[in-house]
Protein backbone atom coordinates (compact mmCIF):
# COMPACT_ATOMS: atom_id res chain seq x y z
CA UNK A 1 155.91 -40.97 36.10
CA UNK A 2 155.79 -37.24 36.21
CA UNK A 3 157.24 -37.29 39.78
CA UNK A 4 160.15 -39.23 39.20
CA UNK A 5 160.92 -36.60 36.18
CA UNK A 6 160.65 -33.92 38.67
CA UNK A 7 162.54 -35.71 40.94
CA UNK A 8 165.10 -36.57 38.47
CA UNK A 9 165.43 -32.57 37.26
CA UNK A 10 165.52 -31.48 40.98
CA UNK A 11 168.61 -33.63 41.18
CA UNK A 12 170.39 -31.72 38.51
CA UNK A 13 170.00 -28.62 40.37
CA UNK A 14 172.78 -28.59 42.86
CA UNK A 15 175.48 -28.91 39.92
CA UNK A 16 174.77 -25.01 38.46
CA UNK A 17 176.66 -24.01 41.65
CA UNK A 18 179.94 -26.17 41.06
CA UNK A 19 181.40 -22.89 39.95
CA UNK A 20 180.92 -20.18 42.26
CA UNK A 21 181.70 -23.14 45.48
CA UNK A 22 184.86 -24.06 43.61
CA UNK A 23 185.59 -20.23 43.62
CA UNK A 24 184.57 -19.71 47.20
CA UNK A 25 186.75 -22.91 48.26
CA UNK A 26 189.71 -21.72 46.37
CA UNK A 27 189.46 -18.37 48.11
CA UNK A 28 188.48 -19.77 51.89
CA UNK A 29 190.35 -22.86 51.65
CA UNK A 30 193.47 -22.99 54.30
CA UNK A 31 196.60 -23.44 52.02
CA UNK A 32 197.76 -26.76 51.55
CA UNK A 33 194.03 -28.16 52.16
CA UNK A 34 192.13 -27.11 48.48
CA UNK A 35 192.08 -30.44 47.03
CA UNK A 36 191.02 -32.13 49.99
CA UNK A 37 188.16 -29.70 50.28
CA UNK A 38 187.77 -29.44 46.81
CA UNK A 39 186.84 -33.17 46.96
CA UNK A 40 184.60 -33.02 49.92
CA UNK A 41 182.38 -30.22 47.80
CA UNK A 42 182.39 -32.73 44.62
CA UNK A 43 181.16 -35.71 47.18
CA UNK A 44 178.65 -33.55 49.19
CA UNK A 45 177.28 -32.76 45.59
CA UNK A 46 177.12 -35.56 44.07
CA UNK A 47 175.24 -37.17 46.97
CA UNK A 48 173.18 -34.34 47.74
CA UNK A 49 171.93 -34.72 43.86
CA UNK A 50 171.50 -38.66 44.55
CA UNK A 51 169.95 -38.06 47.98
CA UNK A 52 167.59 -34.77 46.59
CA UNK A 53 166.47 -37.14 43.79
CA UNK A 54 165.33 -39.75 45.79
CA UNK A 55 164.09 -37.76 48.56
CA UNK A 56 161.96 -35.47 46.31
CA UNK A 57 160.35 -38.75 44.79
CA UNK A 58 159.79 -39.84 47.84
CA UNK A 59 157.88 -36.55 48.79
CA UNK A 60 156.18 -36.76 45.50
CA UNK A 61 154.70 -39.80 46.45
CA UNK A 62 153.36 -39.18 49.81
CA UNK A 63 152.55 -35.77 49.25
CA UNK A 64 152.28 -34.83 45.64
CA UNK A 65 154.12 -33.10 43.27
CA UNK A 66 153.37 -29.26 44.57
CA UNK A 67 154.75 -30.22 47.96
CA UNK A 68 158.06 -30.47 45.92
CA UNK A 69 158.53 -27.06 44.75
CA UNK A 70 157.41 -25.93 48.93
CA UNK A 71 160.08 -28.49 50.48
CA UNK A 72 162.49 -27.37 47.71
CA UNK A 73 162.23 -23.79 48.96
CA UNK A 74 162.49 -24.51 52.66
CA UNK A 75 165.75 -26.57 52.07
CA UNK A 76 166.97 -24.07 49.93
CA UNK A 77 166.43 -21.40 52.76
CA UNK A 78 168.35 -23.37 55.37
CA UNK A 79 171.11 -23.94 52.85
CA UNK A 80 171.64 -20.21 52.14
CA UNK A 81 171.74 -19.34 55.87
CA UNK A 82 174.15 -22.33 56.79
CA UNK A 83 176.06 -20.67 53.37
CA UNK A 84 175.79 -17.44 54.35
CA UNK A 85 177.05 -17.80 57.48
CA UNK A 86 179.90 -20.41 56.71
CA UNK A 87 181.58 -17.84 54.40
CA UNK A 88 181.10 -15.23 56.90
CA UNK A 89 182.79 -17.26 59.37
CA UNK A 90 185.56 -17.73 57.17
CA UNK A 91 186.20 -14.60 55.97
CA UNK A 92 186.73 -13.45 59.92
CA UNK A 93 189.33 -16.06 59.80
CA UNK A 94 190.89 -15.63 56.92
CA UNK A 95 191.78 -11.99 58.01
């Protein structure tokens, strides 16, 4: 029971960054494309905090609840590089 509440709040996560990738869409986006991109971030969340959920449980399961907070971290690592360098990118090109 305590995994799938775990799993449940690690699903939640993803939505305390709607903000700032609303404000880094609206300031990468190319014109004319924000609400198509705008949507794409809303779906990619949404099933990222379906997916994370179930995945997490899943992990919690097999592995127990500690290996959570460790896969968390590693996907959370990858993200912010992928991130990181995504915005780069499109700050070259938006100059």
């Amino acid at each position: 029971m305590a995994a799938h509440c775990a799993a449940i709040l690690y699903g939640c996560v993803p939505w305390r960054h709607a903000p700032s990738i609303h404000v880094l869409i609206r300031r990468y986006a190319p014109n004319g494309m924000e609400s198509r991109t705008f949507s794409y971030s809303n779906c990619a969340l949404f099933l990222g905090g379906m997916v994370g959920s179930m995945g997490m449980g899943v992990v919690a399961s097999y592995f127990g609840l500690p290996m959570i907070f460790i896969f968390s971290a590693v996907l959370l690592l990858i993200n912010l590089t992928v991130a990181r360098k995504i915005v780069a990118d499109a700050a070259v090109l938006k100059e």
